[in-house]
Protein backbone atom coordinates (compact mmCIF):
# COMPACT_ATOMS: atom_id res chain seq x y z
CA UNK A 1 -57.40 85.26 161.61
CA UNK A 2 -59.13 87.44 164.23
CA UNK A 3 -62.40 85.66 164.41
CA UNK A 4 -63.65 88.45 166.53
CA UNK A 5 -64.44 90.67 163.69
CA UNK A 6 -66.64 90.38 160.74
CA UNK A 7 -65.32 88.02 158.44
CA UNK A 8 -66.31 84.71 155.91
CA UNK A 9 -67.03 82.33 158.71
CA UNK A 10 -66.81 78.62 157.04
CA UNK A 11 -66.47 77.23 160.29
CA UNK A 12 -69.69 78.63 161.63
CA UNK A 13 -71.98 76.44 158.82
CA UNK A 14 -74.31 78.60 157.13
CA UNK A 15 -76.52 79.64 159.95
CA UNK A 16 -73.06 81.89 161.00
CA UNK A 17 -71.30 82.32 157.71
CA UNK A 18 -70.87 86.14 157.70
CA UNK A 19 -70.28 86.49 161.47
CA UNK A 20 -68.33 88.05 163.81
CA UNK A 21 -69.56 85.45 166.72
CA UNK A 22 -67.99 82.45 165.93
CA UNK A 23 -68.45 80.04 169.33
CA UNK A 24 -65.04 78.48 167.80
CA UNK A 25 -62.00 79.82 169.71
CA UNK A 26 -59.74 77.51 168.27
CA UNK A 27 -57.04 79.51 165.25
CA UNK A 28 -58.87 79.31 162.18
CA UNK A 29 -56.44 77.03 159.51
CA UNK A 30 -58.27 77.17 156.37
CA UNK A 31 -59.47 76.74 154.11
CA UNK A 32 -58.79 80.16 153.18
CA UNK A 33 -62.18 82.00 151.92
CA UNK A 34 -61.85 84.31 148.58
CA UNK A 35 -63.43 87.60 147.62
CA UNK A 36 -61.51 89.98 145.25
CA UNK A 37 -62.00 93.47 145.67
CA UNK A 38 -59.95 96.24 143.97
CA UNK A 39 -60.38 99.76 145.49
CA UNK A 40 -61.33 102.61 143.38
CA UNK A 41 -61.76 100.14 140.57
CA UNK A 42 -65.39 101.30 138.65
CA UNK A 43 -67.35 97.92 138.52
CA UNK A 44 -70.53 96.70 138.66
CA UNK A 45 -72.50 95.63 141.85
CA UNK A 46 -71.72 91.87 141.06
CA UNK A 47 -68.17 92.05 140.10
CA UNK A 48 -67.23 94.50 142.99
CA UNK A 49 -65.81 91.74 145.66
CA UNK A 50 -68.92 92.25 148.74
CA UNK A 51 -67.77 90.75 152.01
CA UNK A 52 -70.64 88.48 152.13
CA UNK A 53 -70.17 86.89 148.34
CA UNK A 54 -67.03 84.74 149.77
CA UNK A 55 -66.46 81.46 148.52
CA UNK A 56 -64.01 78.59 149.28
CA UNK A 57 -62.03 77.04 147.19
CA UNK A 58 -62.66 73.43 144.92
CA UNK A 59 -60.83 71.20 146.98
CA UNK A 60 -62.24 67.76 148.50
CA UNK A 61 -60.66 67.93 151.97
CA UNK A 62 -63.04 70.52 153.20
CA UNK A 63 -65.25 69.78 156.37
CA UNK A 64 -68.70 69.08 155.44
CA UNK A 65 -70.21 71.54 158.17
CA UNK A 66 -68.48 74.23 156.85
CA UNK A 67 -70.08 76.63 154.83
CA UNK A 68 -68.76 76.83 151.10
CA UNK A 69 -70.03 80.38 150.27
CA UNK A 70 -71.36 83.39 151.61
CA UNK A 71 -74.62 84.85 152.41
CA UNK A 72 -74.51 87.20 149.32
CA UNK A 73 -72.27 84.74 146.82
CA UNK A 74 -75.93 83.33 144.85
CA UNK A 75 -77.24 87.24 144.57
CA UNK A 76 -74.12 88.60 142.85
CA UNK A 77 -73.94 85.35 140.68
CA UNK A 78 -77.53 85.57 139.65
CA UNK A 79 -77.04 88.60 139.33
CA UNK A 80 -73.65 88.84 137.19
CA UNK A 81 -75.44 85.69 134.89
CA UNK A 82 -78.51 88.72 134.10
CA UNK A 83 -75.88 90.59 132.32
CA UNK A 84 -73.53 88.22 130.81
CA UNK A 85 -75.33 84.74 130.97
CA UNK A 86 -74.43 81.53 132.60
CA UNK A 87 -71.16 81.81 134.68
CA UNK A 88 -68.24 78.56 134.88
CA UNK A 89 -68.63 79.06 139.20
């Protein structure tokens, strides 16, 4: 990954989770963040795949400094739970 642009940043904790100025210039590995996002689909805001509503996957093996979600992931899930109540992530 080019960690030179704006992208989920795990590595950078959660004070640089969205960033594009990671101080790490070692390759990026994994885990691999996920955000779905279909273009020209008609969605709502909270289902609509934001850059900044990443997440990581369950898995146990995952650094503790890392962060596990993005800056917007709580919004959109608040946000999702308003409409259709209490979501399984």
């Amino acid at each position: 990954m080019d960690q030179t642009l704006h992208w989920a940043n795990p590595v950078g904790g959660y004070a640089m989770r969205d960033s594009d100025m990671n101080p790490d210039k070692n390759t990026y590995c994994g885990p691999i963040p996920i955000i779905t996002h279909v273009h020209g689909l008609n969605s709502w805001a909270h289902s609509d795949g934001w850059t900044e509503s990443w997440y990581l996957p369950k898995a146990n093996n995952i650094d503790p400094t890392y962060a596990k979600i993005g800056s917007k992931y709580e919004y959109f899930r608040r946000e999702y739970e308003k409409q259709f109540g209490n979501s399984q992530g």
